[in-house]
N, C-alpha and C. Protein backbone atom coordinates (compact mmCIF):
# COMPACT_ATOMS: atom_id res chain seq x y z
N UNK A 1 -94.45 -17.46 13.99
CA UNK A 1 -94.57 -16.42 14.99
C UNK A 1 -96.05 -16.18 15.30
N UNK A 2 -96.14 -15.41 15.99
CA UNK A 2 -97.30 -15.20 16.52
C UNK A 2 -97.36 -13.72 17.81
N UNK A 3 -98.84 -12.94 17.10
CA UNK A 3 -98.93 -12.05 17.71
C UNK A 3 -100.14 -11.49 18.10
N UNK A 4 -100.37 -10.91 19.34
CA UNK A 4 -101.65 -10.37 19.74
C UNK A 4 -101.64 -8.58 19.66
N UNK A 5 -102.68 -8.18 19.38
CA UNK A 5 -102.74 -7.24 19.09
C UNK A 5 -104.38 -6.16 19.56
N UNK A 6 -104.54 -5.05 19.71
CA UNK A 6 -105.30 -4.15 19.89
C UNK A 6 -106.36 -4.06 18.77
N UNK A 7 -107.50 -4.33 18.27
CA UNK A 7 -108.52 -4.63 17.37
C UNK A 7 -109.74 -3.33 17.57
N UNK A 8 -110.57 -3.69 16.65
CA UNK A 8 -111.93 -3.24 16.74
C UNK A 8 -113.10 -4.48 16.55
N UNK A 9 -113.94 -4.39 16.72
CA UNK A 9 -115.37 -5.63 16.40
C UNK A 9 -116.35 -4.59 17.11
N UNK A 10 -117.55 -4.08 16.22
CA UNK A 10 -118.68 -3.35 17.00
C UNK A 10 -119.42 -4.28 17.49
N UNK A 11 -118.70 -5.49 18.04
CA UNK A 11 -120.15 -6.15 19.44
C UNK A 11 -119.04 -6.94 20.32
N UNK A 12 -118.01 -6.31 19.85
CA UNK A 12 -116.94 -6.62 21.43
C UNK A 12 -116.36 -4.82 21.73
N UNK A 13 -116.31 -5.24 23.21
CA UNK A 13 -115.44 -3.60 23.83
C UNK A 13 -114.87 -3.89 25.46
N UNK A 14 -113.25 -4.02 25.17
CA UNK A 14 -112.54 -3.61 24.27
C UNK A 14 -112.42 -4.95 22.93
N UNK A 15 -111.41 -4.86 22.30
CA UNK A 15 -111.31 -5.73 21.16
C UNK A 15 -109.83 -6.60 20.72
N UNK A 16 -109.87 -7.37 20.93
CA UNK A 16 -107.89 -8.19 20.10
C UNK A 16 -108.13 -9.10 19.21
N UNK A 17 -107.06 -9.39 18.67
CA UNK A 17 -107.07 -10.02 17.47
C UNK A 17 -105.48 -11.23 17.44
N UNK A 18 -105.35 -12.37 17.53
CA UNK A 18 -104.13 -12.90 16.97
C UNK A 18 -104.38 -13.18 15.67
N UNK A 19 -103.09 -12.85 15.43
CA UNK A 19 -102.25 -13.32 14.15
C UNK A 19 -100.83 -14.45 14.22
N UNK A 20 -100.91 -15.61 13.29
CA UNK A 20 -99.96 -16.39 13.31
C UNK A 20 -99.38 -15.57 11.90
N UNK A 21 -97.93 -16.33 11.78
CA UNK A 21 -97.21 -15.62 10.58
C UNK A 21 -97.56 -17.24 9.01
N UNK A 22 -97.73 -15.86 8.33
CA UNK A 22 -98.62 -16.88 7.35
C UNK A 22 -97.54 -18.32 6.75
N UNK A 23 -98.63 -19.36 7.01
CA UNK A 23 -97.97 -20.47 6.61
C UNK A 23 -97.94 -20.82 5.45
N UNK A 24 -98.12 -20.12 4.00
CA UNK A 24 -98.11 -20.20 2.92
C UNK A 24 -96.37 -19.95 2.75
N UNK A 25 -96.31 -18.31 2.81
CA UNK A 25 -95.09 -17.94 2.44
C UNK A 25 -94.09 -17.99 3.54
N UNK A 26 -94.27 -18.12 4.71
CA UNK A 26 -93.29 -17.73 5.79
C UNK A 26 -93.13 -16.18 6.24
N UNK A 27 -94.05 -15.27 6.08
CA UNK A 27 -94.34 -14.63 6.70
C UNK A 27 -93.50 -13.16 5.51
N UNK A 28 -92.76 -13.51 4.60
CA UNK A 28 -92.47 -13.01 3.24
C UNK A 28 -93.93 -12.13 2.55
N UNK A 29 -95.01 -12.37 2.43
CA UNK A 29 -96.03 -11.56 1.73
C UNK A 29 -96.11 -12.81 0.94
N UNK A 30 -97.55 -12.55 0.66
CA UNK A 30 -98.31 -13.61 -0.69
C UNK A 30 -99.67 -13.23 -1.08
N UNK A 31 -100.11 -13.69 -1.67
CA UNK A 31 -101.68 -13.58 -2.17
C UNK A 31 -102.78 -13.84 -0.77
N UNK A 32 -102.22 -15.01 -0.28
CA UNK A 32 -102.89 -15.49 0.89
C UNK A 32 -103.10 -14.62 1.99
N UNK A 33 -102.09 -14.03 2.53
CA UNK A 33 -101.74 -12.81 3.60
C UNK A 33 -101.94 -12.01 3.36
N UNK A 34 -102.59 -11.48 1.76
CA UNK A 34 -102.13 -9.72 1.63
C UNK A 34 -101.40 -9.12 1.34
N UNK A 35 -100.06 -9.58 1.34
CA UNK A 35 -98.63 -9.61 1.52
C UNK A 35 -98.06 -8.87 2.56
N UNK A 36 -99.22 -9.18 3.72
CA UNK A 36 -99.00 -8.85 5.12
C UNK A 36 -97.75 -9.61 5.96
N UNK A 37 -97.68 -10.88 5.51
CA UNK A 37 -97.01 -11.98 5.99
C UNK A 37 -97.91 -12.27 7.44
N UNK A 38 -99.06 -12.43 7.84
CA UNK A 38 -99.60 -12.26 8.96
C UNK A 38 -101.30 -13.36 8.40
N UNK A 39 -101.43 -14.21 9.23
CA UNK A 39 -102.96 -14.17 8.75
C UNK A 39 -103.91 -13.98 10.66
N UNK A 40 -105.03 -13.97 10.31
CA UNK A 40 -105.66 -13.50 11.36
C UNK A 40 -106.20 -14.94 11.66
N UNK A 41 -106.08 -15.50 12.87
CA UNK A 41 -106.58 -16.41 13.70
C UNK A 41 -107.54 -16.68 14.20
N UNK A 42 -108.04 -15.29 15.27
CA UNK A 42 -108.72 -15.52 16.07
C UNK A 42 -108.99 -13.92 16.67
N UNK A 43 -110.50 -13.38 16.55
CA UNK A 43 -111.02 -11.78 17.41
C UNK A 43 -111.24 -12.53 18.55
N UNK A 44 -111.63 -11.40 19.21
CA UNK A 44 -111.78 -11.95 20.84
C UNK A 44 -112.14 -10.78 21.49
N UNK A 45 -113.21 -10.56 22.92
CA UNK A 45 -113.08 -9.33 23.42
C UNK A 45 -114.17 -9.91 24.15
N UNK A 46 -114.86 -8.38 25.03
CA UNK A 46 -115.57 -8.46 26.30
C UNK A 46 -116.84 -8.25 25.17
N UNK A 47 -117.67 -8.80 25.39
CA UNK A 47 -119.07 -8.39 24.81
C UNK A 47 -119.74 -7.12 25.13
N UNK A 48 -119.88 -6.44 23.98
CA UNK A 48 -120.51 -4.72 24.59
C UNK A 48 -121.64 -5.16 24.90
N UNK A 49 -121.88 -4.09 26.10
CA UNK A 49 -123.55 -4.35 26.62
C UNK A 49 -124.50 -3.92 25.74
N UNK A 50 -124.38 -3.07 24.60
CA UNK A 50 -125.31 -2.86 23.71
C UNK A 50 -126.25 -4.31 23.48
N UNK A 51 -125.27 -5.43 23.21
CA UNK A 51 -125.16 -6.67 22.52
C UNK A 51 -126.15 -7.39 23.61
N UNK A 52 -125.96 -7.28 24.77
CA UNK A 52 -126.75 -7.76 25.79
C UNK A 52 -128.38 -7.60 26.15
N UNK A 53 -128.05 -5.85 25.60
CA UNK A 53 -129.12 -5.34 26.05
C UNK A 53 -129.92 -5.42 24.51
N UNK A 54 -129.66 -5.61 23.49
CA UNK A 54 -130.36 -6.02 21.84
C UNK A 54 -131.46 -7.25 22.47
N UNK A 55 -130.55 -7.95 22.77
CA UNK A 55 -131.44 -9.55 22.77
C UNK A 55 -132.08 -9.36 24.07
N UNK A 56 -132.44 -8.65 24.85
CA UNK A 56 -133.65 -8.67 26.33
C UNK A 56 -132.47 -9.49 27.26
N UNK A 57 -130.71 -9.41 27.31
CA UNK A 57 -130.45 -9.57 28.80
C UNK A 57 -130.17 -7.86 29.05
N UNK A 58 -130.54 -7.91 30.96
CA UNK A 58 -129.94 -6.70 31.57
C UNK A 58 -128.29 -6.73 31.79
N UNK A 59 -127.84 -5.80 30.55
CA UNK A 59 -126.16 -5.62 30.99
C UNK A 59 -125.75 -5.79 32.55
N UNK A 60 -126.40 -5.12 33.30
CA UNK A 60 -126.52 -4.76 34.69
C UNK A 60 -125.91 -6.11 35.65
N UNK A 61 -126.75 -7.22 34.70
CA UNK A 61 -126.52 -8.68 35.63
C UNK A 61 -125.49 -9.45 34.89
N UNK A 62 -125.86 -9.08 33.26
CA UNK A 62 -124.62 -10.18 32.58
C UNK A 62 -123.59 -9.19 31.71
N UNK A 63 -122.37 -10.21 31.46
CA UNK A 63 -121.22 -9.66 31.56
C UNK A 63 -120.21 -10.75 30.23
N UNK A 64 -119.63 -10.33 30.04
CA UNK A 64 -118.55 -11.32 29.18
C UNK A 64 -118.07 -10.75 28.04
């Protein structure tokens, strides 16, 4: 299985996260997962302009 979800990361805004269902146990709980049955894949999000504006670009012009 597989799922996307609503996240946090302080240098993305907004923030998501997938999760596949863990391929250790089958999605049952384990050591590996946490005993979430879930492992995390992949964050993802819009880059905060803080992040832009740290390294000398103008938020203003760039974006992502």
């Amino acid at each position: 299985s597989l799922r996307f979800r609503a996240s946090f990361f302080p240098f993305t805004e907004p923030s998501a996260e997938v999760d596949i269902s863990c391929v250790i146990c089958g999605g049952k709980g384990c050591a590996v997962c946490k005993r979430t049955g879930w492992l995390e894949i992949l964050g993802a999000g819009m880059i905060d302009p803080a992040v832009f504006e740290a390294v000398g670009y103008d938020p203003e012009v760039y974006s992502g």
